[in-house]
C-alpha atoms as a PDB file:
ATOM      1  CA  UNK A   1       0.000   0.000   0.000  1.00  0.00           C
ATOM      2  CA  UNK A   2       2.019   3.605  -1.387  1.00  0.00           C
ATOM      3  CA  UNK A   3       1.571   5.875   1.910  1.00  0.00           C
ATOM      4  CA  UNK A   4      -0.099   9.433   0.366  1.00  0.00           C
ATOM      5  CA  UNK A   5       0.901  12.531   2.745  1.00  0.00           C
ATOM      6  CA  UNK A   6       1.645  15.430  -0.150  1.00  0.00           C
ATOM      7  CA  UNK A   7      -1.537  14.416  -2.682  1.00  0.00           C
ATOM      8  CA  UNK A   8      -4.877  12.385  -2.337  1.00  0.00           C
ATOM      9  CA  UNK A   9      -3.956   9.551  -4.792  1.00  0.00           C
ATOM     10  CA  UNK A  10      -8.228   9.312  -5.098  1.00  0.00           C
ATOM     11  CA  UNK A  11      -8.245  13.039  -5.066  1.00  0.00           C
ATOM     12  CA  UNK A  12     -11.500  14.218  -8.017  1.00  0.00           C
ATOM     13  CA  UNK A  13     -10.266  14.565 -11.790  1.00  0.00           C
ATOM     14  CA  UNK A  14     -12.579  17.625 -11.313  1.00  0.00           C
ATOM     15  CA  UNK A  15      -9.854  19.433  -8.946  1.00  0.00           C
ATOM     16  CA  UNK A  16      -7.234  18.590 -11.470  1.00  0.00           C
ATOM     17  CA  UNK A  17      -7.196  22.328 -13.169  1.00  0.00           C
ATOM     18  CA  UNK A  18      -6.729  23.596  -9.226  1.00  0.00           C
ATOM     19  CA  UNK A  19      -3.625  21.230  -8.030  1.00  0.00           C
ATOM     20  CA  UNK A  20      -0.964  23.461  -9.000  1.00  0.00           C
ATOM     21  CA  UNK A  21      -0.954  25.069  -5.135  1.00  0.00           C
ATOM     22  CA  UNK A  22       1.780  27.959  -4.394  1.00  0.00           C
ATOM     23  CA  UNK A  23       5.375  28.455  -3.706  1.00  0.00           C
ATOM     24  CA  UNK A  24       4.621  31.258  -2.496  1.00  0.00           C
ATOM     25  CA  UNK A  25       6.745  30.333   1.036  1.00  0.00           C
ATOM     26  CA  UNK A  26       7.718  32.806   3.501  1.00  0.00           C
ATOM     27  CA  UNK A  27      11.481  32.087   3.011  1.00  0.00           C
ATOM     28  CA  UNK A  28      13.508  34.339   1.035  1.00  0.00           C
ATOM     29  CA  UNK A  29      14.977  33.709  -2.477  1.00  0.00           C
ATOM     30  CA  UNK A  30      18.781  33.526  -1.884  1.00  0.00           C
ATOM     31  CA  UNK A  31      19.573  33.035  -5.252  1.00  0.00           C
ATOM     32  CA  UNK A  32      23.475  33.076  -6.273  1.00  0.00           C
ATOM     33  CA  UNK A  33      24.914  36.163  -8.391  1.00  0.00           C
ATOM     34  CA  UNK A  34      28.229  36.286 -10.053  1.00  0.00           C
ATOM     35  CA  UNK A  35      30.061  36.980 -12.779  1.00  0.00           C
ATOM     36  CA  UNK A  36      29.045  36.122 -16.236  1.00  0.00           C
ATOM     37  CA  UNK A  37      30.024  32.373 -17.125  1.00  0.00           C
ATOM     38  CA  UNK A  38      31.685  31.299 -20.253  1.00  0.00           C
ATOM     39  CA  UNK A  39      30.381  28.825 -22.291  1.00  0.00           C
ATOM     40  CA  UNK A  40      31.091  24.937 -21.936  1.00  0.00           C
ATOM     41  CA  UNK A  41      31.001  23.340 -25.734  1.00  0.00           C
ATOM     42  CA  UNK A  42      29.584  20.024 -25.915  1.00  0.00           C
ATOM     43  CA  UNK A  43      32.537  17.595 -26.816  1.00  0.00           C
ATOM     44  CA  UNK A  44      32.339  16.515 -30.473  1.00  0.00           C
ATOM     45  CA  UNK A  45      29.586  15.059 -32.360  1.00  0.00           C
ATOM     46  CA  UNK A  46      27.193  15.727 -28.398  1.00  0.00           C
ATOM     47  CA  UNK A  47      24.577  18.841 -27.930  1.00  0.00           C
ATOM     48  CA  UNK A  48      24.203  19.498 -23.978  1.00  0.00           C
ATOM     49  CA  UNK A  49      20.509  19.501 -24.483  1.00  0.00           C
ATOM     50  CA  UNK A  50      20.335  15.962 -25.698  1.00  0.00           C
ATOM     51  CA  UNK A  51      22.851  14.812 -22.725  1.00  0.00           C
ATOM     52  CA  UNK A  52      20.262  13.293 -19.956  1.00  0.00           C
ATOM     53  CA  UNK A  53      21.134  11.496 -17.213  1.00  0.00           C
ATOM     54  CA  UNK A  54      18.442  10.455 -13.963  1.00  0.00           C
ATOM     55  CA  UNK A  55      19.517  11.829 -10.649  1.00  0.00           C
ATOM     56  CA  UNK A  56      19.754  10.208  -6.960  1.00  0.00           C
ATOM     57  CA  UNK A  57      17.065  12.325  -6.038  1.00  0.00           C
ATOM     58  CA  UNK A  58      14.597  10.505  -8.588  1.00  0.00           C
ATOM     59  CA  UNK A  59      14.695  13.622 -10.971  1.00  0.00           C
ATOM     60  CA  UNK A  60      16.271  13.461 -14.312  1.00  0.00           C
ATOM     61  CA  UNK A  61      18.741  16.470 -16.077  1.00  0.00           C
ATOM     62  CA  UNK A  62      19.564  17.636 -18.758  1.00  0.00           C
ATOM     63  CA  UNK A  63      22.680  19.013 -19.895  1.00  0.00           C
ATOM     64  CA  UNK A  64      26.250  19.430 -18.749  1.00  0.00           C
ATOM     65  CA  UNK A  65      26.442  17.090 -16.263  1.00  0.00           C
ATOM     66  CA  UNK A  66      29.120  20.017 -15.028  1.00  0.00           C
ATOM     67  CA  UNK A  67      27.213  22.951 -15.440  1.00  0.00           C
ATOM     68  CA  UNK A  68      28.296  25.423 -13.068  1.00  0.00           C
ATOM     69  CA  UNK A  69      24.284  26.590 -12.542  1.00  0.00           C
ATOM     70  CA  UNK A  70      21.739  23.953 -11.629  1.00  0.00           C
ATOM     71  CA  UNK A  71      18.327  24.555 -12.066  1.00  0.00           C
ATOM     72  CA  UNK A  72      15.750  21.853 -10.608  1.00  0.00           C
ATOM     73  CA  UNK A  73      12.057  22.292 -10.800  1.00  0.00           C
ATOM     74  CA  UNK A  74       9.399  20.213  -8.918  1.00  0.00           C
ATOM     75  CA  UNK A  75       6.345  20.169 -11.115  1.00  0.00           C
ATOM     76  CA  UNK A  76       3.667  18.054 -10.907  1.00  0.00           C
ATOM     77  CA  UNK A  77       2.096  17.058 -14.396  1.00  0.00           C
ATOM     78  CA  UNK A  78      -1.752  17.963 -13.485  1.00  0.00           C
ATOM     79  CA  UNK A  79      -0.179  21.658 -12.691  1.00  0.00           C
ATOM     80  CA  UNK A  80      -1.580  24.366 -15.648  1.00  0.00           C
ATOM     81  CA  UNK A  81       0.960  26.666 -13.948  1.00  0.00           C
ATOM     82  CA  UNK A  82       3.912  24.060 -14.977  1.00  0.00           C
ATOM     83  CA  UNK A  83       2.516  23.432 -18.365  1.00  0.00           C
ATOM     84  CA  UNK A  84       2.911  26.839 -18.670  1.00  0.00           C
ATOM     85  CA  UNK A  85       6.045  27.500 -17.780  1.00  0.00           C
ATOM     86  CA  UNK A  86       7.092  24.558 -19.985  1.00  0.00           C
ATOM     87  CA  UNK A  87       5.361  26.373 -22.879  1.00  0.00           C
ATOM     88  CA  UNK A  88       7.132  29.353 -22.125  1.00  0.00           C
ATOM     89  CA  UNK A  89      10.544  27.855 -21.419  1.00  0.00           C
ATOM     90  CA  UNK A  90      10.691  25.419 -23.959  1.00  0.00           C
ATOM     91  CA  UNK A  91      13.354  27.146 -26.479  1.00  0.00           C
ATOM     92  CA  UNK A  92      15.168  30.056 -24.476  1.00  0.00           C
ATOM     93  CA  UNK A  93      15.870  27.914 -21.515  1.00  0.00           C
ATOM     94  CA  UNK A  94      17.254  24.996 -24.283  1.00  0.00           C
ATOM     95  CA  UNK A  95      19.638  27.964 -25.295  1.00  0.00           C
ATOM     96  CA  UNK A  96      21.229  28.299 -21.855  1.00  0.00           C
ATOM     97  CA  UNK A  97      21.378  24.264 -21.397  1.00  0.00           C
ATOM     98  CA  UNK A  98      23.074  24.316 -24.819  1.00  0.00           C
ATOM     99  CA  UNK A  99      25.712  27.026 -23.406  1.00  0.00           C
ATOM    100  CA  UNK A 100      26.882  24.193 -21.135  1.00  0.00           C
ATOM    101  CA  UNK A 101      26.645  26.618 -18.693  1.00  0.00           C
ATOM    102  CA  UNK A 102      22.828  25.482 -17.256  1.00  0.00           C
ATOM    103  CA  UNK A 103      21.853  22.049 -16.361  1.00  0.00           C
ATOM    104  CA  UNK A 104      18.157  21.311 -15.965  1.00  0.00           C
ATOM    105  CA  UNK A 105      16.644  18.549 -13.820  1.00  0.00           C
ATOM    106  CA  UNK A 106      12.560  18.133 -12.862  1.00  0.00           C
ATOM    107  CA  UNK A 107      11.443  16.283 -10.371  1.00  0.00           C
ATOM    108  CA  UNK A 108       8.037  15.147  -9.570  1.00  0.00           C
ATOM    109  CA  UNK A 109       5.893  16.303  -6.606  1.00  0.00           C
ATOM    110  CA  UNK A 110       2.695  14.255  -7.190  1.00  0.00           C
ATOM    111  CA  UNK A 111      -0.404  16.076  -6.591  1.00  0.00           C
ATOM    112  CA  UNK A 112      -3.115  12.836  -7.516  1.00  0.00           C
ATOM    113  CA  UNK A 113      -3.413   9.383  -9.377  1.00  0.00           C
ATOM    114  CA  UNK A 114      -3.805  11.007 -12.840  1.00  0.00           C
ATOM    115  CA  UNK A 115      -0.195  13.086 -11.946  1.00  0.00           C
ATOM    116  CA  UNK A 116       1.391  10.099 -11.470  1.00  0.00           C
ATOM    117  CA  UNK A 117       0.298   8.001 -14.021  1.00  0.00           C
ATOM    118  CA  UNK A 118       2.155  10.230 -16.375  1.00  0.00           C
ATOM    119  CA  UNK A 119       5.013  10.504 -14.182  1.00  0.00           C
ATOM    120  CA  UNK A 120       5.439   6.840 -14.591  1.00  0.00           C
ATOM    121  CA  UNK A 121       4.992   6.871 -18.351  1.00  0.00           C
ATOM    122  CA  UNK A 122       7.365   9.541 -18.687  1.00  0.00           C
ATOM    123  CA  UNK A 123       9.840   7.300 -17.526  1.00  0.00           C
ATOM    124  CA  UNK A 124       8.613   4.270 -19.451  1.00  0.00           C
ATOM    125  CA  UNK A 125      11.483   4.696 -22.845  1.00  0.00           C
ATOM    126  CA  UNK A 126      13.961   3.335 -20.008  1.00  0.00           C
ATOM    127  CA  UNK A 127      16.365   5.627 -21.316  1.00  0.00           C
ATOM    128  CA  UNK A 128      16.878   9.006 -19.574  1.00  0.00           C
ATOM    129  CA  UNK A 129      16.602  11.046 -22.621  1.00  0.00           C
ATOM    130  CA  UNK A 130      13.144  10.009 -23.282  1.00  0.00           C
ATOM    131  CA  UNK A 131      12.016  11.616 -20.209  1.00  0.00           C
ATOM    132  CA  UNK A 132      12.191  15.315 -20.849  1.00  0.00           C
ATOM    133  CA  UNK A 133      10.483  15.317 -24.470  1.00  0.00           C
ATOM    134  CA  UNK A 134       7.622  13.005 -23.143  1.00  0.00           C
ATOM    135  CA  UNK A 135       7.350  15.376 -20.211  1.00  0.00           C
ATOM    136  CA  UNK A 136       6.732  18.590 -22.591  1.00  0.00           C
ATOM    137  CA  UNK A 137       4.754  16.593 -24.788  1.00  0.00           C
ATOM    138  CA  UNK A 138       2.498  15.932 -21.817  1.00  0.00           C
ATOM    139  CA  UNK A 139       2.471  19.667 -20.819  1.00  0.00           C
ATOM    140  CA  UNK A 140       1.980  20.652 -24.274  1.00  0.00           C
ATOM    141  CA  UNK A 141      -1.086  18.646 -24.637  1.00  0.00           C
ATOM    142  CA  UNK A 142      -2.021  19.698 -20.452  1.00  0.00           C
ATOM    143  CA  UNK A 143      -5.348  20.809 -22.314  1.00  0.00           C
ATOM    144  CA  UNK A 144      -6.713  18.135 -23.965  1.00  0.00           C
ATOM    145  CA  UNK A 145      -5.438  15.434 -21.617  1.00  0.00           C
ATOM    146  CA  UNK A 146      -7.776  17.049 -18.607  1.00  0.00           C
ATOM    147  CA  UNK A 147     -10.546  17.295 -20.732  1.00  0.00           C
ATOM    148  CA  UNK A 148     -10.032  13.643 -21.680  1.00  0.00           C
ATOM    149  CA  UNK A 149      -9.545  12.496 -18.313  1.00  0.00           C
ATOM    150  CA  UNK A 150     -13.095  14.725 -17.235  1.00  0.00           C
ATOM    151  CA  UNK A 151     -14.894  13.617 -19.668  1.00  0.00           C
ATOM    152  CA  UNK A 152     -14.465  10.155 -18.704  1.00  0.00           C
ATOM    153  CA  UNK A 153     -14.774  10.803 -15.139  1.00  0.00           C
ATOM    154  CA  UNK A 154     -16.554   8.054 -13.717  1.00  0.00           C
ATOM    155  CA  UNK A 155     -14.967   5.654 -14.842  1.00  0.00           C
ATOM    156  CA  UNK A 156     -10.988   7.603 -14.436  1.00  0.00           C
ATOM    157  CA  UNK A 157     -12.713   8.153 -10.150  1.00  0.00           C
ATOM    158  CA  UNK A 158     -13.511   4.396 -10.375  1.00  0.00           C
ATOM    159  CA  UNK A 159      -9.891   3.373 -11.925  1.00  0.00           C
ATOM    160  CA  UNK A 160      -8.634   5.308  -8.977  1.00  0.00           C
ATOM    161  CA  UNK A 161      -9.973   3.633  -6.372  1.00  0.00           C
ATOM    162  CA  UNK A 162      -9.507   0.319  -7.214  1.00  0.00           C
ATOM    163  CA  UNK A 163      -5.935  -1.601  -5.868  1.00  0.00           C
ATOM    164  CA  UNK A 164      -2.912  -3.993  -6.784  1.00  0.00           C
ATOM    165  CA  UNK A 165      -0.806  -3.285  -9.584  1.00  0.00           C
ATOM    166  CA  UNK A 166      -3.730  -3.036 -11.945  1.00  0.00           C
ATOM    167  CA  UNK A 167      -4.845   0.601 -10.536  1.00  0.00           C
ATOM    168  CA  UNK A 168      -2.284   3.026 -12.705  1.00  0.00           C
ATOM    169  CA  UNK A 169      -3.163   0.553 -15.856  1.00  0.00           C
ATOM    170  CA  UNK A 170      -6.670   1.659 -15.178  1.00  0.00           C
ATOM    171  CA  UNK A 171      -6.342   5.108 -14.852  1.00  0.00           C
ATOM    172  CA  UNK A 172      -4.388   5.324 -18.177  1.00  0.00           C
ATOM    173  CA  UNK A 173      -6.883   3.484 -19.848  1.00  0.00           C
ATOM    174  CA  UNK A 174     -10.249   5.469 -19.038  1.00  0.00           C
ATOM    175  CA  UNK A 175      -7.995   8.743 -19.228  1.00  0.00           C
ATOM    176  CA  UNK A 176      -6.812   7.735 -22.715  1.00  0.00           C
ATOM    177  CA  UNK A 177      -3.136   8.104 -21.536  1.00  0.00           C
ATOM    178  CA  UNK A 178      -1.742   4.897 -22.930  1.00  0.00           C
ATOM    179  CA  UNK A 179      -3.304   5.763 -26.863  1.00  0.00           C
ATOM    180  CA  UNK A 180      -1.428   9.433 -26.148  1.00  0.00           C
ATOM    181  CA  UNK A 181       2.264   8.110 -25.318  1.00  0.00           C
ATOM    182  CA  UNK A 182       1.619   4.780 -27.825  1.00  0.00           C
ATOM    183  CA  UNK A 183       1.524   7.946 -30.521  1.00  0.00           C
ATOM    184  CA  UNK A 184       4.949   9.010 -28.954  1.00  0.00           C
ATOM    185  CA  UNK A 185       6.536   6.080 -28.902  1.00  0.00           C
ATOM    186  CA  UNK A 186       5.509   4.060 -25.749  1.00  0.00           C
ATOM    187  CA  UNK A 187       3.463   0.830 -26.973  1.00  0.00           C
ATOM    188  CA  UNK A 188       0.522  -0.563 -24.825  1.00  0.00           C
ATOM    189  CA  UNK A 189       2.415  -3.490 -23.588  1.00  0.00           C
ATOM    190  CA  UNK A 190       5.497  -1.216 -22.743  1.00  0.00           C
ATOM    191  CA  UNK A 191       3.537   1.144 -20.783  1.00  0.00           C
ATOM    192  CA  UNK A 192       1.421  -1.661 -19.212  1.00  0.00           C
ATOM    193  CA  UNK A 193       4.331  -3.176 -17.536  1.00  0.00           C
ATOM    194  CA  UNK A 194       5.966   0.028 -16.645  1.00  0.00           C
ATOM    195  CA  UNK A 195       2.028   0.993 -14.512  1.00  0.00           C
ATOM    196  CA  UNK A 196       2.176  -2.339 -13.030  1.00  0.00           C
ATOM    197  CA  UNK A 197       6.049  -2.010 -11.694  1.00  0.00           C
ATOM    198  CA  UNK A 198       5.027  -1.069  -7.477  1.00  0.00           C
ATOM    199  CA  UNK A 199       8.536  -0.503  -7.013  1.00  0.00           C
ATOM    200  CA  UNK A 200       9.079   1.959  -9.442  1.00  0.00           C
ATOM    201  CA  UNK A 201       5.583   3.587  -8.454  1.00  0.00           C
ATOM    202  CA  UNK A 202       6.144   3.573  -5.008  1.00  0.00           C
ATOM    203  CA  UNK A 203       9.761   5.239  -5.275  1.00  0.00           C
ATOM    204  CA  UNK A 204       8.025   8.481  -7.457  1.00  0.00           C
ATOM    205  CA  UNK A 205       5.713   8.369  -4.304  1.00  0.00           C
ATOM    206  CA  UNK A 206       8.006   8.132  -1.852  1.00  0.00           C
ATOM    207  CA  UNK A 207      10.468  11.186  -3.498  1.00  0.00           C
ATOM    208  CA  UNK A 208       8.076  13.304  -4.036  1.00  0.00           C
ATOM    209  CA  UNK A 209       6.516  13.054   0.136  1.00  0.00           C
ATOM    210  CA  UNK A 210       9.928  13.571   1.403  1.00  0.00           C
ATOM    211  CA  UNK A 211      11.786  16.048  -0.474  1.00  0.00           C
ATOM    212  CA  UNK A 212       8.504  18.196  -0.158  1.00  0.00           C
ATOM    213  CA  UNK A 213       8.329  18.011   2.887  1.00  0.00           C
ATOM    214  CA  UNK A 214      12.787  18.632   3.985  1.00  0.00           C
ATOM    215  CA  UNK A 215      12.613  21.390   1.419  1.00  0.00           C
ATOM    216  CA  UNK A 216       9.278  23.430   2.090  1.00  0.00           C
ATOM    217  CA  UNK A 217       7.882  22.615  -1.579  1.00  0.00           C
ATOM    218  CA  UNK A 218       4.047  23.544  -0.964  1.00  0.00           C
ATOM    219  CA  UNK A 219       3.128  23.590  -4.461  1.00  0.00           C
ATOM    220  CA  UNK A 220       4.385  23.228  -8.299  1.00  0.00           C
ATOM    221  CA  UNK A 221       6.148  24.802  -9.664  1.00  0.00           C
ATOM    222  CA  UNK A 222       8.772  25.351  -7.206  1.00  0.00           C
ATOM    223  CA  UNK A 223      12.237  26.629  -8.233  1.00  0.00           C
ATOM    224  CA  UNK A 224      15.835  25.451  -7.137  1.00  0.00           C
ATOM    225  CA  UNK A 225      19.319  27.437  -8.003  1.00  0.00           C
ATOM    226  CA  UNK A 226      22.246  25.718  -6.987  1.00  0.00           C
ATOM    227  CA  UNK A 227      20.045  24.341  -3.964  1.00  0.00           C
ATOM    228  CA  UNK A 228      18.666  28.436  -3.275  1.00  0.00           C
ATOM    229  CA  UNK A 229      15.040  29.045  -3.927  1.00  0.00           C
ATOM    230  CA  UNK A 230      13.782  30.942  -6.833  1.00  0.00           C
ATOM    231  CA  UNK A 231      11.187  33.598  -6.016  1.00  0.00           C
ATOM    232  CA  UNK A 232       7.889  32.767  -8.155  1.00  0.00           C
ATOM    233  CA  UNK A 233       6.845  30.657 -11.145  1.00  0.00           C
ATOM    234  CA  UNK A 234       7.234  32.550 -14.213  1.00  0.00           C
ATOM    235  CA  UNK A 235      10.018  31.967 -16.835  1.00  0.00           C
ATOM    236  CA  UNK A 236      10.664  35.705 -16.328  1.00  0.00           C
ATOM    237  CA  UNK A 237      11.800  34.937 -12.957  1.00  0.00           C
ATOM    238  CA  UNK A 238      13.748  32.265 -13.691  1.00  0.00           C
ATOM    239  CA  UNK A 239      15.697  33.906 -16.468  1.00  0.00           C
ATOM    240  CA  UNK A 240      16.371  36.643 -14.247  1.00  0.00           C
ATOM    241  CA  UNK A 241      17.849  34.894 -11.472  1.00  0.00           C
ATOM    242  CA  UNK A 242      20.079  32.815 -13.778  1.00  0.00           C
ATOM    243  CA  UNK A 243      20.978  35.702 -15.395  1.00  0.00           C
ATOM    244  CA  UNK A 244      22.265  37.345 -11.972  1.00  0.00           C
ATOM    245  CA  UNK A 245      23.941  34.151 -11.402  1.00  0.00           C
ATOM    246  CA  UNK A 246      26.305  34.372 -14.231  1.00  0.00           C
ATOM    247  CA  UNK A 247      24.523  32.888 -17.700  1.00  0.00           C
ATOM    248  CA  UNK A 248      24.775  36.024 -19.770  1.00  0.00           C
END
């Protein structure tokens, strides 16, 4: 049985749209600032924003694996806010991973069952580069996936709160999950043993409860600098603060 302390795993699909929460925390951004940082070039034949590796922490990065400035983002995949930062992230922050002077890593705070069905999926190529592009594929499609998953309500809230090994399987199926990453690569059978894996299920779970609750992360998406808190949720932020800390 996965203990739940950070989401309700049987939380509504109806609440979805309203799980994003606030970082809003009463502890101040300490963000690093420096001088500006010259520019690491891939070695030969590599791009830094197609070098992925997965992280102790249960988070995957991209980038130079010695990138002076490490951003990490918990985001939770039924978060509009994080879809949107995704949207408007997707090709400046790319530009500052390619630099070599960036790295990039998300990790997962789960918010409800639908959140981590796709967090497993995400995960399902079982090679670290496949997690980032499924992950803003997911985002970019934040839309129609909710209104898939509402639309079939009953029978997602039913999927939900059923048990065993069988219960992510379920909620991909009535939330039409496992037809959207079969179109991106993940076949039924693929992502049907990747649902059923406890362990691997149980591990997202586990992550996201306790690094939520030694860091203070209250709600998605929350913002890491070299292990200081970014102040809000915007991309605007975000380039800001790595911009003070030297990537310009």
């Amino acid at each position: 049985m996965i203990a739940v302390r950070h989401f309700a795993l049987l939380a509504p699909v109806a609440l979805a749209l309203a799980a994003c929460g606030s970082n809003e925390a009463d502890v101040p951004a300490a963000v690093p600032s420096g001088e500006a940082i010259a520019a690491t070039p891939a070695p030969a034949g590599q791009n830094w924003t197609e070098t992925a590796a997965a992280t102790p922490e249960g988070g995957f990065v991209l980038g130079n694996p010695n990138a002076p400035l490490k951003l990490v983002e918990y985001a939770s995949h039924t978060c509009s806010h994080c879809a949107d930062f995704s949207a408007q992230a997707a090709e400046p922050l790319d530009e500052y991973i390619a630099s070599g002077r960036v790295s990039y890593e998300v990790r997962n705070q789960i918010h409800d069952g639908l959140d981590l069905t796709i967090a497993v999926l995400a995960r399902c190529s079982g090679d670290p580069a496949g997690f980032h592009p499924l992950t803003k594929q997911a985002w970019a499609s934040f839309g129609e996936i909710i209104q898939t998953a509402q639309a079939n309500g009953p029978a997602v809230e039913a999927a939900m709160q059923s048990t065993g090994p069988q219960r992510l399987q379920r909620v991909a199926e009535s939330a039409g999950l496992l037809d959207f990453f079969a179109a991106r690569g993940i076949a039924r059978e693929q992502a049907l043993q990747c649902l059923a894996n406890e362990q691997t299920v149980q591990t997202i779970v586990e992550n996201s409860n306790e690094q939520s609750e030694r860091l203070g992360v209250t709600g998605t998406p929350t913002f890491f600098l070299n292990g200081a808190r970014v102040d809000g949720t915007s991309w605007e932020g975000v380039e800001a603060a790595l911009q003070r800390a030297g990537a310009r």
